[in-house]
N, C-alpha and C. Protein backbone atom coordinates (compact mmCIF):
# COMPACT_ATOMS: atom_id res chain seq x y z
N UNK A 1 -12.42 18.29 3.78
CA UNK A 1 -11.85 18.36 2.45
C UNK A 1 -12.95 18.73 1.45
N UNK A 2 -12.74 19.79 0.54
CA UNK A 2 -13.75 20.20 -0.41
C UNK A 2 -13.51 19.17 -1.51
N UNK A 3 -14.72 18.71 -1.89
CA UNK A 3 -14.74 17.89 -3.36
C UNK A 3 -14.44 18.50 -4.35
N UNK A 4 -13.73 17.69 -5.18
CA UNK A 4 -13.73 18.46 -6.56
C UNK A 4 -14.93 18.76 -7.41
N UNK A 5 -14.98 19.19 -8.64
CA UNK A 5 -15.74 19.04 -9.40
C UNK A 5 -15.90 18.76 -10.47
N UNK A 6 -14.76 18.39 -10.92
CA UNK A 6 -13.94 17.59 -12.17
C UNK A 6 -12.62 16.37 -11.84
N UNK A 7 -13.60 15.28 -11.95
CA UNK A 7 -12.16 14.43 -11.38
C UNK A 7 -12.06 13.25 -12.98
N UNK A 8 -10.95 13.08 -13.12
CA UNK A 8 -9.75 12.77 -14.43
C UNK A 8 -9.88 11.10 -13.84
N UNK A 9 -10.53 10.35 -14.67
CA UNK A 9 -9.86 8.89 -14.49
C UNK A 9 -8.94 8.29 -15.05
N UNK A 10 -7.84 7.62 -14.83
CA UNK A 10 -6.78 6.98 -15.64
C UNK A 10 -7.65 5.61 -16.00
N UNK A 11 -6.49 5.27 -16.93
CA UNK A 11 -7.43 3.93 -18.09
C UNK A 11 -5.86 3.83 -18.55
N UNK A 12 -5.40 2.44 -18.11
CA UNK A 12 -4.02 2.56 -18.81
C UNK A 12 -4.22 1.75 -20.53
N UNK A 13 -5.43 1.14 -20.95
CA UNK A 13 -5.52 1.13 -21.95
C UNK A 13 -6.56 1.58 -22.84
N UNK A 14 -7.06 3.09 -22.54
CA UNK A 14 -7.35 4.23 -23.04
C UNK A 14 -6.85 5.68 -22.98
N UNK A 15 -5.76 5.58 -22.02
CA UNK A 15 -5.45 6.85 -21.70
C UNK A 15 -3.43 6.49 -21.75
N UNK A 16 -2.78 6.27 -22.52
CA UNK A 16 -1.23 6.03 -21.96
C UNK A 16 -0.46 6.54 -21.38
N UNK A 17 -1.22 7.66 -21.44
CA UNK A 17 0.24 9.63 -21.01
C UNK A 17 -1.06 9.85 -20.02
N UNK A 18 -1.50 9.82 -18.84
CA UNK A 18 -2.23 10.19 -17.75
C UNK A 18 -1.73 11.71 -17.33
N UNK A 19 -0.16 11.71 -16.97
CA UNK A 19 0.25 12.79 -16.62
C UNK A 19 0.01 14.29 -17.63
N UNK A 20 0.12 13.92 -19.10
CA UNK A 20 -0.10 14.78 -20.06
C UNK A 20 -1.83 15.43 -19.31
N UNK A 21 -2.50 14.61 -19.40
CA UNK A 21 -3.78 15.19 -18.90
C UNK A 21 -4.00 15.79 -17.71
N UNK A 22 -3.42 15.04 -16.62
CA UNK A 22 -3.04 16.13 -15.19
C UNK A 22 -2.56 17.30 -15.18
N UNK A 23 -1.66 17.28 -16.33
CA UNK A 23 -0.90 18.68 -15.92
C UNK A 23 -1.67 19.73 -16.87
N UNK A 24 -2.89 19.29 -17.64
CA UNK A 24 -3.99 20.08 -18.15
C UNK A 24 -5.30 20.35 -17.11
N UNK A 25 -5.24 19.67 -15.92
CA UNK A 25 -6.60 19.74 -15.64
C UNK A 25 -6.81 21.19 -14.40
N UNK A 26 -7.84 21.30 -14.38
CA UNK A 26 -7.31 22.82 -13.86
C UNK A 26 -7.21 22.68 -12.40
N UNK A 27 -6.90 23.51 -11.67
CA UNK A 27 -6.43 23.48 -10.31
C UNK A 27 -7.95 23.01 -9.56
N UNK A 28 -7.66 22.18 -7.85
CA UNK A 28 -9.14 22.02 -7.15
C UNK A 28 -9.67 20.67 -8.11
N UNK A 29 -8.87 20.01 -9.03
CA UNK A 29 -9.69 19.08 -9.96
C UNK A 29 -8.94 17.82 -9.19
N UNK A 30 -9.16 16.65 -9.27
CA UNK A 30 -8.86 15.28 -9.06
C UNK A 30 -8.25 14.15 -10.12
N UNK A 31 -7.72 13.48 -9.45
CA UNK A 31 -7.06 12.60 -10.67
C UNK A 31 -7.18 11.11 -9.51
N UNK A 32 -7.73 10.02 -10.36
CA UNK A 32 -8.09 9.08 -9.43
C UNK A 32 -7.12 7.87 -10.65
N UNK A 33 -5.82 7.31 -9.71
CA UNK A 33 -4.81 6.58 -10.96
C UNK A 33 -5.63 5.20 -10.59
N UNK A 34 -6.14 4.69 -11.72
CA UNK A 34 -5.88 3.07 -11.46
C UNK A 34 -4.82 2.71 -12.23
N UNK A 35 -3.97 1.64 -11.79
CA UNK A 35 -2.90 0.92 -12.44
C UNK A 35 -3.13 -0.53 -12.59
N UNK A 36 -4.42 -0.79 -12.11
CA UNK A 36 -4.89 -2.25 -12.39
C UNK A 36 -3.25 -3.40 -12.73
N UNK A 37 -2.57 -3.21 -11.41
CA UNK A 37 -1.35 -3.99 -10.52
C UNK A 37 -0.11 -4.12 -12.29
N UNK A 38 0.26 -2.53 -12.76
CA UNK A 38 1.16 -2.09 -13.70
C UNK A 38 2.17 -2.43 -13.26
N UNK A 39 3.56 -2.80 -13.91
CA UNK A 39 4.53 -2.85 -13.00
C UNK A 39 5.22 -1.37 -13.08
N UNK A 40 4.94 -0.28 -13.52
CA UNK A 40 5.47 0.82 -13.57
C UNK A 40 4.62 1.43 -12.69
N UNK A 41 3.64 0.82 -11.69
CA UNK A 41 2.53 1.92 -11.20
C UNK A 41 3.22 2.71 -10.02
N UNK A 42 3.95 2.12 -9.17
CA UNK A 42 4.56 3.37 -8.30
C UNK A 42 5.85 4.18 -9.23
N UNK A 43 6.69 4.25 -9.85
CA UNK A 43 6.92 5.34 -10.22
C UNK A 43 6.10 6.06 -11.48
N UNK A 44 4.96 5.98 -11.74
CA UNK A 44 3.91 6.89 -12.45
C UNK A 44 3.20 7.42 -11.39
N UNK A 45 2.62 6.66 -10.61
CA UNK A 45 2.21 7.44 -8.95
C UNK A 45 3.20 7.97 -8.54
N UNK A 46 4.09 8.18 -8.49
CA UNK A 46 5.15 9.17 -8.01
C UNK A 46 4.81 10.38 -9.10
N UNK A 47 5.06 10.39 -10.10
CA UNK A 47 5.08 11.75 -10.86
C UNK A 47 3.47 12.10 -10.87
N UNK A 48 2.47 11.35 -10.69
CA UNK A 48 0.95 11.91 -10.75
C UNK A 48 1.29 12.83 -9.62
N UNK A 49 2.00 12.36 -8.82
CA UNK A 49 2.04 13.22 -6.98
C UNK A 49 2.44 14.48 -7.21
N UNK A 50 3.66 14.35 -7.90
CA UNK A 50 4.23 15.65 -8.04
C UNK A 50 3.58 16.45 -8.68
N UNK A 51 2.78 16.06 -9.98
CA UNK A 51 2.10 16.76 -10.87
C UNK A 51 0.78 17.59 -9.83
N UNK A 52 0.38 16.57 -9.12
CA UNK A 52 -0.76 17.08 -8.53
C UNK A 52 -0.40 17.94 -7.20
N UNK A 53 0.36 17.80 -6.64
CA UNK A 53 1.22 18.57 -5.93
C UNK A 53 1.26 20.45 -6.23
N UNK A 54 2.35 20.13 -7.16
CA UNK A 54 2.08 21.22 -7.83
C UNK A 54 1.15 22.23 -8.94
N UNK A 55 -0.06 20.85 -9.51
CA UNK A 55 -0.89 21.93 -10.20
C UNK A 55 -2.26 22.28 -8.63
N UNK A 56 -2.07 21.76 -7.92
CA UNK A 56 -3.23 21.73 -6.83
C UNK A 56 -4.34 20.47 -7.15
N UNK A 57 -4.34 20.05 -7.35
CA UNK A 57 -5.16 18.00 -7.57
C UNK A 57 -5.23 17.68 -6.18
N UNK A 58 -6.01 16.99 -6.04
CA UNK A 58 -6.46 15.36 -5.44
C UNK A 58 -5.89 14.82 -6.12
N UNK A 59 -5.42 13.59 -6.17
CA UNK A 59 -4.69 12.13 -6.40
C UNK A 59 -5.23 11.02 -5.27
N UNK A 60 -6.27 10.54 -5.83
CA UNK A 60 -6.85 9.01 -5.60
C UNK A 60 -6.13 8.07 -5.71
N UNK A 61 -6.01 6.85 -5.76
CA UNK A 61 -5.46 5.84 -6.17
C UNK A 61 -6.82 4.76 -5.97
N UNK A 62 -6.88 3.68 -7.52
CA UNK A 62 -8.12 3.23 -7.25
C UNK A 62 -7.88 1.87 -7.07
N UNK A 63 -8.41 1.23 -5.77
CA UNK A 63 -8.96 -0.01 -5.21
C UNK A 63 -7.33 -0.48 -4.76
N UNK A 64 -6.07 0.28 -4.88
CA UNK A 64 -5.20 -0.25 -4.42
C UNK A 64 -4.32 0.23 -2.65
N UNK A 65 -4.74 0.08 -1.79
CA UNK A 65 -4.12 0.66 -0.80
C UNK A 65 -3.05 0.71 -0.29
N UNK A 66 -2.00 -0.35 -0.69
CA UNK A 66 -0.76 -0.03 -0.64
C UNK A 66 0.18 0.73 -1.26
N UNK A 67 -0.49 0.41 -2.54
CA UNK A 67 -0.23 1.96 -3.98
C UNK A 67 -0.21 3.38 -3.41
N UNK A 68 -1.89 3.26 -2.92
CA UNK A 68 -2.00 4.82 -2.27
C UNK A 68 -1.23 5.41 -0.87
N UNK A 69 -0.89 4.43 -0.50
CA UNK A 69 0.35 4.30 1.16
C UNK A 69 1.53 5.15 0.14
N UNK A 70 2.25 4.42 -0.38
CA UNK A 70 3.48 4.02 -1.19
C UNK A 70 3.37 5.48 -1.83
N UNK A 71 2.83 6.09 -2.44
CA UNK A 71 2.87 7.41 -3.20
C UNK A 71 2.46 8.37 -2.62
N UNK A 72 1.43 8.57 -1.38
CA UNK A 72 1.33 9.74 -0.69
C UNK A 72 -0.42 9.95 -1.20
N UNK A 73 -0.60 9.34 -1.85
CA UNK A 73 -2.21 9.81 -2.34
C UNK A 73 -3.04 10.30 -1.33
N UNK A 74 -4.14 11.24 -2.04
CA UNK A 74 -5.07 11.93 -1.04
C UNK A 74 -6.17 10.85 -0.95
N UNK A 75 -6.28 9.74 -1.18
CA UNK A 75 -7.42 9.13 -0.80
C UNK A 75 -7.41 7.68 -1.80
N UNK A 76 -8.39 6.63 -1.61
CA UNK A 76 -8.83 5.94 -2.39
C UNK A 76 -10.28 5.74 -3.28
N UNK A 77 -10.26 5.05 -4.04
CA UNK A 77 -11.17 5.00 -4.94
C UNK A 77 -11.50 3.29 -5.02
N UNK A 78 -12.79 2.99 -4.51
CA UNK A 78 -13.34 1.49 -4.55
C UNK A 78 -14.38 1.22 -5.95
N UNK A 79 -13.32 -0.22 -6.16
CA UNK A 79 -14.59 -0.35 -7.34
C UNK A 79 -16.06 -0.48 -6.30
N UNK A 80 -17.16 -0.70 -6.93
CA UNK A 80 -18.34 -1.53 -5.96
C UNK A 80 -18.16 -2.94 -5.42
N UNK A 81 -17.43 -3.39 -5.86
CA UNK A 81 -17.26 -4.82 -5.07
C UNK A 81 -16.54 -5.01 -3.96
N UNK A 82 -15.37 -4.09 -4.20
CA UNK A 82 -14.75 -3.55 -2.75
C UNK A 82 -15.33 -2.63 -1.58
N UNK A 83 -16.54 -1.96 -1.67
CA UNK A 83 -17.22 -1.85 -0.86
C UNK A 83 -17.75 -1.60 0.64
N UNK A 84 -17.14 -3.08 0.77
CA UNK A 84 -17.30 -3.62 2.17
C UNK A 84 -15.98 -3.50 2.53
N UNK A 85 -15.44 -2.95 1.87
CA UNK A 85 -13.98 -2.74 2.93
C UNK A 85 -14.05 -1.20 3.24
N UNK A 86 -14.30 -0.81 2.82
CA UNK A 86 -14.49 0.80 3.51
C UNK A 86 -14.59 1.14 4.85
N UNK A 87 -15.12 0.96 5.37
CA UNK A 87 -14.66 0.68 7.08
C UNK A 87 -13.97 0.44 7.49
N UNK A 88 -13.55 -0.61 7.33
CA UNK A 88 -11.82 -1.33 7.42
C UNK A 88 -10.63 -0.04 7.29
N UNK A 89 -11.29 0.63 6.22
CA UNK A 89 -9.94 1.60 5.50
C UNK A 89 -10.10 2.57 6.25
N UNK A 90 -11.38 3.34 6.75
CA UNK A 90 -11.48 4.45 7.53
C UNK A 90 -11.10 4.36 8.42
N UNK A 91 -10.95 3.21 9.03
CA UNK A 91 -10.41 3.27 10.34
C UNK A 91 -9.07 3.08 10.57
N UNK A 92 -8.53 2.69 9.09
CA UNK A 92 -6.85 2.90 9.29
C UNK A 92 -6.70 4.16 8.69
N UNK A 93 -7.39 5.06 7.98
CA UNK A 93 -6.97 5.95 7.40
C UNK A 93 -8.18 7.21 7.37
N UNK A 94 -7.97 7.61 8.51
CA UNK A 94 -9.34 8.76 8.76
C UNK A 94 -9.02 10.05 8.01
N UNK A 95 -8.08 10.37 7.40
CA UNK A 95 -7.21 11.68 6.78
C UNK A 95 -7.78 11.28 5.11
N UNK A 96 -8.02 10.22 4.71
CA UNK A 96 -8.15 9.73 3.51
C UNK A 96 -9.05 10.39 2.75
N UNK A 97 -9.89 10.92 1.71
CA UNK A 97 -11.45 11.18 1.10
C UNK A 97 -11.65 9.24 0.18
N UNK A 98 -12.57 8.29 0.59
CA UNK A 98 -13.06 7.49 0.14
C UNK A 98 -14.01 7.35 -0.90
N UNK A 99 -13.37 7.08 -1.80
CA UNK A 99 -14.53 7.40 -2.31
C UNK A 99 -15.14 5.81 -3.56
N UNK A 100 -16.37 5.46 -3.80
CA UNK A 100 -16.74 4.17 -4.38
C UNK A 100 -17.81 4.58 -5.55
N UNK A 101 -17.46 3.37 -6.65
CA UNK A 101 -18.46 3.29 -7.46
C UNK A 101 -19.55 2.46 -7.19
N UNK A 102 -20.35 3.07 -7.82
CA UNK A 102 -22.03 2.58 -7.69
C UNK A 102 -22.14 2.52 -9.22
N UNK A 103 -22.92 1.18 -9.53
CA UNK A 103 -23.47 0.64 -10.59
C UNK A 103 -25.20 0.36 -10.93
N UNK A 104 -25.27 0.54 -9.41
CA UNK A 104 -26.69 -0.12 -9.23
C UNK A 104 -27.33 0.69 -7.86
N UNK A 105 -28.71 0.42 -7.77
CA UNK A 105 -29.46 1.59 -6.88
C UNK A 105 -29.22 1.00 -5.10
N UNK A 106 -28.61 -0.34 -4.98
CA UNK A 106 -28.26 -0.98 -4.06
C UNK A 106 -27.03 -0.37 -3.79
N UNK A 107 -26.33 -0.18 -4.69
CA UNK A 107 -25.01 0.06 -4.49
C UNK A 107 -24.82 1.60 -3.68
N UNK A 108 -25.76 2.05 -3.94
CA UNK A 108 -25.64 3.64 -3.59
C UNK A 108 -26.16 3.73 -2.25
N UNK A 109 -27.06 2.74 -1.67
CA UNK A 109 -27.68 2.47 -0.24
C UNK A 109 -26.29 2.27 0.57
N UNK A 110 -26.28 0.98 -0.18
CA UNK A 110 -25.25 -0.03 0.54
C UNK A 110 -23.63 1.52 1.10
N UNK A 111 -23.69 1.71 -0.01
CA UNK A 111 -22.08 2.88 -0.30
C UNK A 111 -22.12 3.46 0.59
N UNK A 112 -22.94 4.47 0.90
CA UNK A 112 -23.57 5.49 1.77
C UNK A 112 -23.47 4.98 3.34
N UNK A 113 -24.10 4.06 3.42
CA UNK A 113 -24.27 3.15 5.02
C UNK A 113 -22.81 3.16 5.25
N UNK A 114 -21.65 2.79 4.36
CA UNK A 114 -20.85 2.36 4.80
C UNK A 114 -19.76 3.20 4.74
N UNK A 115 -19.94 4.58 4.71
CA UNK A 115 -19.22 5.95 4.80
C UNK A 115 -18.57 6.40 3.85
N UNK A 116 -18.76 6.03 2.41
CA UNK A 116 -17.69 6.47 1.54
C UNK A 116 -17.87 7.89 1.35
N UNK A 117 -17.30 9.19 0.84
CA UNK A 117 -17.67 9.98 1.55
C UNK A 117 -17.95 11.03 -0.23
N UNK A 118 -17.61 9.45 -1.01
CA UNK A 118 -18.62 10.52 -2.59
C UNK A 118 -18.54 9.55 -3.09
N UNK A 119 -19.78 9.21 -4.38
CA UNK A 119 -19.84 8.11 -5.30
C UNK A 119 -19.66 8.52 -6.34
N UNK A 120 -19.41 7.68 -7.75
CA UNK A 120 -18.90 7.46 -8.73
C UNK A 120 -19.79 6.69 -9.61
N UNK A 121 -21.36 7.43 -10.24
CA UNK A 121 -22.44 6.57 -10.48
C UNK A 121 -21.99 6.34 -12.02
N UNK A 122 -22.16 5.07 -12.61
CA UNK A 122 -21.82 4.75 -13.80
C UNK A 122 -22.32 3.99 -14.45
N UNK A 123 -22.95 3.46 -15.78
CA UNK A 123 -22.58 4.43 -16.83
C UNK A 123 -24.02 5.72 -16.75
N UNK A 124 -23.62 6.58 -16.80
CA UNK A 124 -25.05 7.87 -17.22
C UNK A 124 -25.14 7.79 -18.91
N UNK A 125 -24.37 7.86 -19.49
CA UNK A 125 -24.73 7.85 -20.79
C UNK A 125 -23.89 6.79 -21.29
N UNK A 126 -24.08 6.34 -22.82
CA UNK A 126 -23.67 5.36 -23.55
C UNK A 126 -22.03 5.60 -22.77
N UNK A 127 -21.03 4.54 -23.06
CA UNK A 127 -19.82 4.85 -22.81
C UNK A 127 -18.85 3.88 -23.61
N UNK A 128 -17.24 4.54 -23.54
CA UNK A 128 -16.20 3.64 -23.99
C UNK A 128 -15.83 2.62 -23.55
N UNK A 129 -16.17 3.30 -22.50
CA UNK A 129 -15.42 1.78 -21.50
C UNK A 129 -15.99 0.38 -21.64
N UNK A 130 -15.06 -0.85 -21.97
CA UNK A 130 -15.51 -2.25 -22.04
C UNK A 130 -16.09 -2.69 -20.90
N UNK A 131 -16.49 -2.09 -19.78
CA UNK A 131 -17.29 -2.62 -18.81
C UNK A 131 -18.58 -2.08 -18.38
N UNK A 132 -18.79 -1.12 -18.88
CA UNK A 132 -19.73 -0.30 -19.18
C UNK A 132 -21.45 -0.82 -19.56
N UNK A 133 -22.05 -0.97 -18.35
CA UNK A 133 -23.39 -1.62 -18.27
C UNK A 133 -24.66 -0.56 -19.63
N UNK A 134 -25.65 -0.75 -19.22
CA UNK A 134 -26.70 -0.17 -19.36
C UNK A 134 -26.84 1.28 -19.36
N UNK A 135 -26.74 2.27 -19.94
CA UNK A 135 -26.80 3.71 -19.23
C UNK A 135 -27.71 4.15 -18.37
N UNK A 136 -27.39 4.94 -17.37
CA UNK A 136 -28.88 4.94 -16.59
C UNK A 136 -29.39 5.96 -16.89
N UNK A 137 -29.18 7.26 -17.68
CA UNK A 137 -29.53 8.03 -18.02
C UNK A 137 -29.77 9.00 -17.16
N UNK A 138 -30.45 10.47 -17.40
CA UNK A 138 -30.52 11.30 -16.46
C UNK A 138 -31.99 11.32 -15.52
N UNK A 139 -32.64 10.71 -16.27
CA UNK A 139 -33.92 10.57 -14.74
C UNK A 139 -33.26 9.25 -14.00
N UNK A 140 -32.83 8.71 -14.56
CA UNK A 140 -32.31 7.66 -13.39
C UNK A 140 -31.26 8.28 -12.64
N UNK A 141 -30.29 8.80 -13.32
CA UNK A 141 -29.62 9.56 -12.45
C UNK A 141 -29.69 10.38 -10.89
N UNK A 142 -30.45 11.08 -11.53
CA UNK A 142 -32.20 12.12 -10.36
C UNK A 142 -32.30 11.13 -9.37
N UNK A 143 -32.91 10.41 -9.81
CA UNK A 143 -33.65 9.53 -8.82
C UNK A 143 -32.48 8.92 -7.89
N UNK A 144 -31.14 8.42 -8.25
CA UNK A 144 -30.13 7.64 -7.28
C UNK A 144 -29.73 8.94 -6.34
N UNK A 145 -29.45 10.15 -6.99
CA UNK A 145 -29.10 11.08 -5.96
C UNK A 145 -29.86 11.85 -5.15
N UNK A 146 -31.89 11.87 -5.38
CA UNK A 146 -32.49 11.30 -4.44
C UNK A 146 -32.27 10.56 -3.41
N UNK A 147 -31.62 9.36 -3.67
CA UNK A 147 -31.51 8.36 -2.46
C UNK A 147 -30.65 8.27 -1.32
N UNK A 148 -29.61 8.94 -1.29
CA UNK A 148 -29.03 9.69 -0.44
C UNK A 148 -28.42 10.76 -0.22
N UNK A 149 -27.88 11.11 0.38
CA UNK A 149 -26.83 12.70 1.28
C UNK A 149 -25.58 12.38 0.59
N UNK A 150 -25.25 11.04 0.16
CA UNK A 150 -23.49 11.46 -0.44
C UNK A 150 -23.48 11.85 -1.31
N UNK A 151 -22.86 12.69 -1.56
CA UNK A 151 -22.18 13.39 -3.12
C UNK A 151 -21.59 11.96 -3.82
N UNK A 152 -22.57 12.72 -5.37
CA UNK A 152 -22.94 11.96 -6.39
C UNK A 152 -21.79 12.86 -7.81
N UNK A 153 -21.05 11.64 -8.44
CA UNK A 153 -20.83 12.42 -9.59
C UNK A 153 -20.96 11.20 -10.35
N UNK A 154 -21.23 12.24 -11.77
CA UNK A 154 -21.57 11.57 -12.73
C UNK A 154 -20.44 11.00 -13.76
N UNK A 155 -20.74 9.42 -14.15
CA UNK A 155 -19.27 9.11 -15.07
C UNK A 155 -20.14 8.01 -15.93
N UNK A 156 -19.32 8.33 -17.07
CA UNK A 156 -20.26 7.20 -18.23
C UNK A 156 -20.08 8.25 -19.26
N UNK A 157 -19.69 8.13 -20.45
CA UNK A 157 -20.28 8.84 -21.77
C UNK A 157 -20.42 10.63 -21.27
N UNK A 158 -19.54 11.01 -20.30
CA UNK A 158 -19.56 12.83 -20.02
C UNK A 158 -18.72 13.09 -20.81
N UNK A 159 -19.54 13.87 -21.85
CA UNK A 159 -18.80 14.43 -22.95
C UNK A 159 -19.33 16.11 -23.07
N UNK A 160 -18.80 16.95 -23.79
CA UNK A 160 -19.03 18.59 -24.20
C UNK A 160 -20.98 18.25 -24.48
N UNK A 161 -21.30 17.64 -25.48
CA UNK A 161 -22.18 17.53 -25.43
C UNK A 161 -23.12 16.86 -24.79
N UNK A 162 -22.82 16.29 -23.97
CA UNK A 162 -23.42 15.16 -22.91
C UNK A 162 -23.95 16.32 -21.11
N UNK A 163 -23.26 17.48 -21.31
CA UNK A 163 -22.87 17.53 -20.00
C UNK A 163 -23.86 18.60 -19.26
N UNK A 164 -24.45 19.26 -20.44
CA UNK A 164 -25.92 19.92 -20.09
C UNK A 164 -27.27 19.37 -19.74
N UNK A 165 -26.87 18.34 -20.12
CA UNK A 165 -28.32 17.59 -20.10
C UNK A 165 -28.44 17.22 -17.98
N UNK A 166 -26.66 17.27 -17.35
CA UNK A 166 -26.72 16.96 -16.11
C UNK A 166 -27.16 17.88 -15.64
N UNK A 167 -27.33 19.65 -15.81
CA UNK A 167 -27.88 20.38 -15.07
C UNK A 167 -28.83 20.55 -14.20
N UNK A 168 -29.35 20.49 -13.31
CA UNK A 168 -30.39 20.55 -12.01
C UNK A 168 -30.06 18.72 -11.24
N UNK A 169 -29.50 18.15 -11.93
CA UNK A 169 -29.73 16.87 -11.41
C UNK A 169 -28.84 16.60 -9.99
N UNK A 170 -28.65 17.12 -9.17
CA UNK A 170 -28.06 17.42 -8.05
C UNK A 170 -26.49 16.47 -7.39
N UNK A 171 -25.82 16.35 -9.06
CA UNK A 171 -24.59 15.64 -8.73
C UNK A 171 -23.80 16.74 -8.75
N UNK A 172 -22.63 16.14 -7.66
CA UNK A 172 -21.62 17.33 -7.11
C UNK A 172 -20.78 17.58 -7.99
N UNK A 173 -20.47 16.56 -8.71
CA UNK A 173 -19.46 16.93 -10.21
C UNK A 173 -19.31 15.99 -10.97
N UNK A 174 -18.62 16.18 -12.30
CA UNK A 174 -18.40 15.43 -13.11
C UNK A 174 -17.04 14.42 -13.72
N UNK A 175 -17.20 13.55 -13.98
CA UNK A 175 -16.07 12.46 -13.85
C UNK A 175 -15.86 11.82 -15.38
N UNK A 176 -14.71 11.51 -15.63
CA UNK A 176 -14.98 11.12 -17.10
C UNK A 176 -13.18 10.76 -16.92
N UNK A 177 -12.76 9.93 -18.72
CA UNK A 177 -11.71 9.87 -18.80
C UNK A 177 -11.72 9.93 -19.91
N UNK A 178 -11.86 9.47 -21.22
CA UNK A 178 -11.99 9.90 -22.84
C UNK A 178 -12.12 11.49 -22.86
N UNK A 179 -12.83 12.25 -22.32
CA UNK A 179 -13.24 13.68 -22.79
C UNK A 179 -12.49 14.54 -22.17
N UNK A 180 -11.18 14.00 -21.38
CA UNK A 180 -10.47 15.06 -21.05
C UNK A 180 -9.19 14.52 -21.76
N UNK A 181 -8.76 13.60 -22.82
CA UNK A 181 -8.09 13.30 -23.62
C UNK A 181 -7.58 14.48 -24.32
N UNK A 182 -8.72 15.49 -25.06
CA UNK A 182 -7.85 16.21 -25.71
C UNK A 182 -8.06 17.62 -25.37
C-alpha cells in the first residue's frame, strides 16, 4: 500500500462537518476518523467510506477496531498508549496499514519494533490541540526520523506557513486537522 502524503485528522470538537473536508482533500490523501466512542460514529464512518471510496482516500479509523471492522476502513490509527497492541491487530488484520502516534523519542523505538507501518510524530510546532505537549520542532524532528526506517509524518501546528520549514527533514508526509478546515 502506497502512503499518503496528506492525511486529514478528524477532531469532533474542532472539526464538526469532517466529510465537508474529505470531499476537499485531493485524491491518494487519507482521512484518519476518530469518534472518541460518538454515538453517531458508525453512520458518519459510513459516509467517510463512501466519500473516500469515491474521491480515492484511505480511511483510518483511530484507536477503535471494531469501528474500523464495522465501516470497512483501510486501516487503524493508535494513540501511543495503545501501542502494544499492534501485534495483536496485525495478526488479526494483515490487509490493514497501522499506523501510531509518537510523542516521545521512546515512542518511535518502541513503534517501529512493534510494526506499525507509519508514525504520527506530534506536536512539531506550537498547536491547537488541548493535548498538545511541547513542540519538538524541526531539528528534533530530523533527529526522530533519524531513528528509524518507518515513515514519519509530521502533525502539530502544520500550517501554509509552517510547512517549508519541513523540507529536507525526511518525513513521508504531512498530517494536520485545523489547516485543512478551510
Amino acid at each position: 500500500m502506497v502512503l499518503p502524503s496528506l492525511v486529514f485528522f478528524t477532531d469532533p470538537a474542532r472539526v464538526p462537518d469532517p466529510e465537508s473536508v474529505a470531499e476537499r482533500l485531493p485524491r491518494h490523501a487519507a482521512v484518519v476518523f476518530r469518534a472518541f466512542g460518538a454515538a453517531h460514529a458508525v453512520d458518519q464512518g459510513h459516509r467517510l467510506r463512501r466519500i473516500a471510496d469515491r474521491r480515492g482516500l484511505l480511511l483510518l479509523v483511530g484507536a477503535d477496531e471494531d469501528l474500523a471492522e464495522t465501516i470497512g476502513a483501510d486501516g487503524l490509527h493508535l494513540p501511543q498508549r495503545l501501542g502494544n497492541t499492534a501485534p495483536a491487530i496485525r495478526a488479526r488484520r494483515s490487509d490493514w496499514l497501522l499506523t501510531q502516534a509518537a510523542h516521545d523519542a521512546e515512542a518511535v523505538g518502541t513503534a517501529s519494533a512493534l510494526g506499525a507501518d507509519a508514525l504520527f510524530v506530534s506536536p512539531v510546532f506550537a498547536s491547537n490541540s488541548p493535548s498538545a505537549g511541547t513542540p519538538l520542532g524541526v531539528e528534533g524532528l530530523r533527529r526522530w526520523v533519524g531513528m528509524t526506517d518507518t515513515p514519519i509524518y509530521a502533525l502539530g501546528g502544520i500550517r501554509a506557513e509552517t510547512v517549508e520549514q519541513l523540507e529536507g527533514t525526511g518525513i513521508v508526509g504531512l498530517a494536520a486537522v485545523d489547516a485543512l478546515l478551510s
